[in-house]
C-alpha atoms as a PDB file:
ATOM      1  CA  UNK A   1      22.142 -10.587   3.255  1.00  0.00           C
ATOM      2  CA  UNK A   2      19.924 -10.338   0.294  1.00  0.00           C
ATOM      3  CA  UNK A   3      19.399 -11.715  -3.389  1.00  0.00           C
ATOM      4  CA  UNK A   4      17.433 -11.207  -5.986  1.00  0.00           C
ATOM      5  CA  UNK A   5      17.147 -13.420  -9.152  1.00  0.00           C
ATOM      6  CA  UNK A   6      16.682 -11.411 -12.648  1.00  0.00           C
ATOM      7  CA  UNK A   7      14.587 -12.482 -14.844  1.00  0.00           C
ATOM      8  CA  UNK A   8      13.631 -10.622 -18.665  1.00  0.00           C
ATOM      9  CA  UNK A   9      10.363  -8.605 -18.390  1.00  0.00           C
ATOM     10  CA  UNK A  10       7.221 -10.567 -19.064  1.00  0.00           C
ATOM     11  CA  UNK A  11       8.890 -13.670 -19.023  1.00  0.00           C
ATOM     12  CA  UNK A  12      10.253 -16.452 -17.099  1.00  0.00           C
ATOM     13  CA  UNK A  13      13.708 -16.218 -18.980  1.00  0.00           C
ATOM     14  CA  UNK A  14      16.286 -15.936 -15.651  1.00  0.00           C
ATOM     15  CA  UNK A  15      19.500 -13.719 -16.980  1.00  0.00           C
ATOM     16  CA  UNK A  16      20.645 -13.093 -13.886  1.00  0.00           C
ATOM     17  CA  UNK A  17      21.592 -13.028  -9.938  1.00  0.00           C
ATOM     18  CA  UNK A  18      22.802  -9.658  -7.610  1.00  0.00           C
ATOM     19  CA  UNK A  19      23.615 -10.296  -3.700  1.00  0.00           C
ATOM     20  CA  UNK A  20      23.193  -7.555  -1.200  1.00  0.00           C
ATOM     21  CA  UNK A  21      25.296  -7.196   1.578  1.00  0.00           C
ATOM     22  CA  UNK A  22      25.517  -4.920   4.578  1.00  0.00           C
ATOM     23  CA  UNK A  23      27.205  -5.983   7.285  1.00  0.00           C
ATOM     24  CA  UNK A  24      26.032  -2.997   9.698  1.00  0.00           C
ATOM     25  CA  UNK A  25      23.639  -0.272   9.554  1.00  0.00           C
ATOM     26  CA  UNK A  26      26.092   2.467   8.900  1.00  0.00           C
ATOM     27  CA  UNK A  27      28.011   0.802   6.441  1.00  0.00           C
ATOM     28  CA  UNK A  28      26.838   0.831   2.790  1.00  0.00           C
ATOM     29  CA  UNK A  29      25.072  -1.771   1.084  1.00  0.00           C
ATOM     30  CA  UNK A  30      27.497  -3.919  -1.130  1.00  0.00           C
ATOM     31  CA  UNK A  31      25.529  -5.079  -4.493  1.00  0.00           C
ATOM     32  CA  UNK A  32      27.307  -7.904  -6.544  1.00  0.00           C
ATOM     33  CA  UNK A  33      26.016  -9.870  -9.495  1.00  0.00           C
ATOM     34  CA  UNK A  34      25.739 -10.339 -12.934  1.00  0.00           C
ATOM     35  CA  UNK A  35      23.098  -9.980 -15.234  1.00  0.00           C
ATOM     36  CA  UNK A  36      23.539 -11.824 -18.700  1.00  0.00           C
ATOM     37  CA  UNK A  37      22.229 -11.701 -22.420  1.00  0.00           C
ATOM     38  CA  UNK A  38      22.097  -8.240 -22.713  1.00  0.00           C
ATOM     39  CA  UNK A  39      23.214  -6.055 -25.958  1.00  0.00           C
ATOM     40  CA  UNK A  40      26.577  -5.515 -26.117  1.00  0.00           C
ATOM     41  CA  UNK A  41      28.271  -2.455 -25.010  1.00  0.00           C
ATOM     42  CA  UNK A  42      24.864  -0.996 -23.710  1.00  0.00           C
ATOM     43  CA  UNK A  43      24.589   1.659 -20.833  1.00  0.00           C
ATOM     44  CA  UNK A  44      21.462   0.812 -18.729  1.00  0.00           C
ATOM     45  CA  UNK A  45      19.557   2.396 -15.772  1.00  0.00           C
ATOM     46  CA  UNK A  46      19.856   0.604 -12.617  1.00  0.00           C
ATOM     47  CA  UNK A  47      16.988   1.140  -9.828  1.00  0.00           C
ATOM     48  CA  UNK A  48      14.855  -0.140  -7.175  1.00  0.00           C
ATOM     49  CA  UNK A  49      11.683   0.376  -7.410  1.00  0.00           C
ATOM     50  CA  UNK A  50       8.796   0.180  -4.868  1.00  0.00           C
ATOM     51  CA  UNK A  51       6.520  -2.649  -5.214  1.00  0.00           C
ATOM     52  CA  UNK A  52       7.106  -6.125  -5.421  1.00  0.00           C
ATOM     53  CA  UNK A  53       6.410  -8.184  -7.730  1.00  0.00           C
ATOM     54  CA  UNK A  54       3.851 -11.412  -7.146  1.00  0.00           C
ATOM     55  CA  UNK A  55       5.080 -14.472  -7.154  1.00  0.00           C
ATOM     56  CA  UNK A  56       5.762 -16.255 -10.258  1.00  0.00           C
ATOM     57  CA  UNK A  57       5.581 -12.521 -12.277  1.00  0.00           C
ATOM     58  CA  UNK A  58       7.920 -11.277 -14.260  1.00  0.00           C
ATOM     59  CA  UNK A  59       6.471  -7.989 -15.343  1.00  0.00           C
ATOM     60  CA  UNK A  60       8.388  -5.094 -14.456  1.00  0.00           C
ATOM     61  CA  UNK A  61       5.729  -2.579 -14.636  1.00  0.00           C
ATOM     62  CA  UNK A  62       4.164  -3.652 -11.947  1.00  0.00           C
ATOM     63  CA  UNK A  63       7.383  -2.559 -10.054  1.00  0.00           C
ATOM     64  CA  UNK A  64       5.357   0.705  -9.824  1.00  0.00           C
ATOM     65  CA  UNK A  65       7.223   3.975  -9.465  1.00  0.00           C
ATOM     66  CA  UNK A  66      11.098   4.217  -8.009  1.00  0.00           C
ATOM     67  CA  UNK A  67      11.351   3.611  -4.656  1.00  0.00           C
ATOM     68  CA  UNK A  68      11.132   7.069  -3.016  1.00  0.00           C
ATOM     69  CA  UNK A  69      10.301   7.724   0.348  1.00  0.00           C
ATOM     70  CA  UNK A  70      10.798  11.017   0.726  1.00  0.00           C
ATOM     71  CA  UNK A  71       9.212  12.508  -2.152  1.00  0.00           C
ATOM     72  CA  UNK A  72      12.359  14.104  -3.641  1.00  0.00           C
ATOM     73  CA  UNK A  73      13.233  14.607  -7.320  1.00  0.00           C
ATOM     74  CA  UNK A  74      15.190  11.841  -9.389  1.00  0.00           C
ATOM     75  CA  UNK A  75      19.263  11.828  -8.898  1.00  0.00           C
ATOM     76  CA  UNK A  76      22.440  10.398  -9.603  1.00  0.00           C
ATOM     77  CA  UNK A  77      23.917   8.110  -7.218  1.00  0.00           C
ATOM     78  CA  UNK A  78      26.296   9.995  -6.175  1.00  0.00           C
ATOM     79  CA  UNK A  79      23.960  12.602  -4.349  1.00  0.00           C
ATOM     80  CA  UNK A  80      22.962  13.145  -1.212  1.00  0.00           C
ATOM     81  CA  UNK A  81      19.376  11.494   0.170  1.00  0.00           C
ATOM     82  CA  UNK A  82      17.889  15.174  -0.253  1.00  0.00           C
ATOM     83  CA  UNK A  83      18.658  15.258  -3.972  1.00  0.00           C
ATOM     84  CA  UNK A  84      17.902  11.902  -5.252  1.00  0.00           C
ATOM     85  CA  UNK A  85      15.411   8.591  -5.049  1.00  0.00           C
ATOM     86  CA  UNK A  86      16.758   6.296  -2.773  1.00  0.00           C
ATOM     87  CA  UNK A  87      16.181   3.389  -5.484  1.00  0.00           C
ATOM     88  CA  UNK A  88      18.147   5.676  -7.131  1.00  0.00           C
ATOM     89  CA  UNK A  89      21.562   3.396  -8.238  1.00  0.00           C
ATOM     90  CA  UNK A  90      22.989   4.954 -11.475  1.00  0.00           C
ATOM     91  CA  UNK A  91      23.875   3.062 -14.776  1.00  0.00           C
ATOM     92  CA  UNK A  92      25.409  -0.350 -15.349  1.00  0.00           C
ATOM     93  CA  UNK A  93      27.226  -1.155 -18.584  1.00  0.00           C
ATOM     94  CA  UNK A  94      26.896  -4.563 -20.943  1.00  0.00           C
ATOM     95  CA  UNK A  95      30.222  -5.770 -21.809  1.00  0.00           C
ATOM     96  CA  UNK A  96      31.260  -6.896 -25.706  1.00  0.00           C
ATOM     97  CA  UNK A  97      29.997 -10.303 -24.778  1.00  0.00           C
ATOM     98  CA  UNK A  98      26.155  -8.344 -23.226  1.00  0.00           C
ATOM     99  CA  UNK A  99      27.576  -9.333 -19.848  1.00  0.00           C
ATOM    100  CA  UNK A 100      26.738  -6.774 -17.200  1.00  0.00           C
ATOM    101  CA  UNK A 101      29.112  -7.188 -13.839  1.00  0.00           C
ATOM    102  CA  UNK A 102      27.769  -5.272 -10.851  1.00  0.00           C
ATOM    103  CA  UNK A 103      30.194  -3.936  -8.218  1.00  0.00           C
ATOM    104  CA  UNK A 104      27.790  -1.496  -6.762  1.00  0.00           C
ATOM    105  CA  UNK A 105      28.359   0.249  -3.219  1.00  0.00           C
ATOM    106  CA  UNK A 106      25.969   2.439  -1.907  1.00  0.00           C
ATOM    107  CA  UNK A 107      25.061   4.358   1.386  1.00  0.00           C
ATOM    108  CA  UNK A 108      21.379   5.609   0.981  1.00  0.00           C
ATOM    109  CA  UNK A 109      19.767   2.712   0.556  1.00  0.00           C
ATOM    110  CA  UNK A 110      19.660   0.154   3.663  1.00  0.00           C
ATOM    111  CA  UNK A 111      18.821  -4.280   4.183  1.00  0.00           C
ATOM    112  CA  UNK A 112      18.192  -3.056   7.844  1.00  0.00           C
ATOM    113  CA  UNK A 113      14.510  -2.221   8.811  1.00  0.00           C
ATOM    114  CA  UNK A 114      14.054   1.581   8.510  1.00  0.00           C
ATOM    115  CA  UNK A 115      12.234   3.348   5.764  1.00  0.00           C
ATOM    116  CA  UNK A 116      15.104   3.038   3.379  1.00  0.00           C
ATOM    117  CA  UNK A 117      15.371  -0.710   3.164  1.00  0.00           C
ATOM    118  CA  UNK A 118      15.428  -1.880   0.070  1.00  0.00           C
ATOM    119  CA  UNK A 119      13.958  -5.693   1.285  1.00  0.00           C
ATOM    120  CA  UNK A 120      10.933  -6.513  -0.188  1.00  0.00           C
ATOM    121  CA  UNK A 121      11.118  -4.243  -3.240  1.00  0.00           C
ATOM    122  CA  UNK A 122      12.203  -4.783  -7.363  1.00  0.00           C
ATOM    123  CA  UNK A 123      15.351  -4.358  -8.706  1.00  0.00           C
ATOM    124  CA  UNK A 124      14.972  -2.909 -12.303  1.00  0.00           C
ATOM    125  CA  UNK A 125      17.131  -2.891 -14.966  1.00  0.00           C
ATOM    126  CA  UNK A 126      16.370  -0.400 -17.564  1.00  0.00           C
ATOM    127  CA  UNK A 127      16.504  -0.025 -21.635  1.00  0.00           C
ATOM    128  CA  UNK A 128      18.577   3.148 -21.338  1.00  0.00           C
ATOM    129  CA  UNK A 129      21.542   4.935 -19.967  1.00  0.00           C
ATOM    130  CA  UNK A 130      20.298   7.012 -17.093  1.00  0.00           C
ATOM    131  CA  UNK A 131      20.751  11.096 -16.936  1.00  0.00           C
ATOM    132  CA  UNK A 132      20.872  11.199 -13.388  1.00  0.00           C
ATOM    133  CA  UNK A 133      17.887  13.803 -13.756  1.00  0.00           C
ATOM    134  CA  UNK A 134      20.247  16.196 -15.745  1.00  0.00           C
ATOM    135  CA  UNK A 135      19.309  15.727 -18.802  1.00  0.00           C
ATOM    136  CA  UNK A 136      16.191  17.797 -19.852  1.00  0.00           C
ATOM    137  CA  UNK A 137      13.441  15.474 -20.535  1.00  0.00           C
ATOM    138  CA  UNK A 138      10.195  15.727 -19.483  1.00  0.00           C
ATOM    139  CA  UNK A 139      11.088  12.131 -17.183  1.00  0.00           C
ATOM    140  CA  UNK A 140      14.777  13.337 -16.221  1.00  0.00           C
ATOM    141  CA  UNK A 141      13.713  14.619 -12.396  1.00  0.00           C
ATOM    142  CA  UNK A 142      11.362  11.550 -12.180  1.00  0.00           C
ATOM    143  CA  UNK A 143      12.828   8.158 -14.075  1.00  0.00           C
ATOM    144  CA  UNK A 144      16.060   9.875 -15.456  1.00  0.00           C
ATOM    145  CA  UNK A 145      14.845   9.157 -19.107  1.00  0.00           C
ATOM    146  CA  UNK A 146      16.230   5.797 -18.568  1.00  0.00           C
ATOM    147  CA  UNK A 147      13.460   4.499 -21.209  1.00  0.00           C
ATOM    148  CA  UNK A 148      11.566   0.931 -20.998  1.00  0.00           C
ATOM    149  CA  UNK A 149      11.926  -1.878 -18.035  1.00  0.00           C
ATOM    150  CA  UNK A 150      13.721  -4.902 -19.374  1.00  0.00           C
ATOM    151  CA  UNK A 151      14.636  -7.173 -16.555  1.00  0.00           C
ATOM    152  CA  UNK A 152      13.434  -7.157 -12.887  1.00  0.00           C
ATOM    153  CA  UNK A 153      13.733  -9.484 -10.064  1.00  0.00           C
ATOM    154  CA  UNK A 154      11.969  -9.052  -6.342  1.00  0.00           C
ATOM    155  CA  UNK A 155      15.123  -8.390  -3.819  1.00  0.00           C
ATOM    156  CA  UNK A 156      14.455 -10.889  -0.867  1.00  0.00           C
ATOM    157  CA  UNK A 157      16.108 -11.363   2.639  1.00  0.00           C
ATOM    158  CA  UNK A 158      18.390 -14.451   2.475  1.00  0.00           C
ATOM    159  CA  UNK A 159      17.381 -16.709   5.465  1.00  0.00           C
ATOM    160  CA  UNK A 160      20.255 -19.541   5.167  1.00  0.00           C
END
């Protein structure tokens, strides 16, 4: 298992907590969580991203780029590994009260050690609905337009 604690970008304001779970290498990772103090009724962009951040940081942009080990163009979760980011994990939507609840299952990216794992990376949450790299833009087939980084959080192993 995995965790990661969400925090605002530059800032130590916590607004969140997400659990990964996968209990086997060919099962899909299980993401749970929720995020809070968000806008209300908001669609965001969901990714991992490939650095982590240092300890005590909160600033997303050193996140660097999506996570994206094999060099393919930007995708919506529901694609295959040839036509998407791994980090790739969709949108997530605020509720009325800015809530976000995360229920996320997902295939492509991995907790296990292969070049997939997601362990050791960033978590972002993102300013803007993403176009699953449909929509045009100039950033659609490499962020998915998904705009500014507003809350991040490193995704570490669990050792309990």
């Amino acid at each position: 298992m995995a965790y990661a604690k969400i925090y605002l970008d530059s800032s130590d304001t916590f607004v969140g907590h997400l659990t990964f779970m996968q209990s086997e290498s060919h099962l899909p990772v299980v993401i749970k969580g929720q995020i809070s103090n968000m806008t209300a009724n908001t669609v965001h962009g969901f990714h991992v991203h490939q650095n982590p951040l240092g300890n005590g940081e909160f600033n997303c942009t050193a996140a660097g780029p999506h996570f994206n080990p094999y060099n393919t163009t930007h995708g919506p979760i529901t694609a295959n590994i040839m036509h998407r980011h791994v980090g790739d994990l969709g949108n997530v939507t605020s509720d009325s009260a800015g809530n976000i609840n995360i229920d996320i299952h997902d295939s492509i990216i991995q907790l296990y050690n292969n070049i997939q794992s997601i362990v050791n990376r960033t978590i972002v949450l993102h300013a803007m609905r993403d176009d699953g790299g449909m929509g045009g833009f100039t950033d659609s087939k490499t962020t998915g337009n998904a705009g500014a980084r507003i809350a991040c959080g490193n995704i570490e192993l669990n050792l309990m």
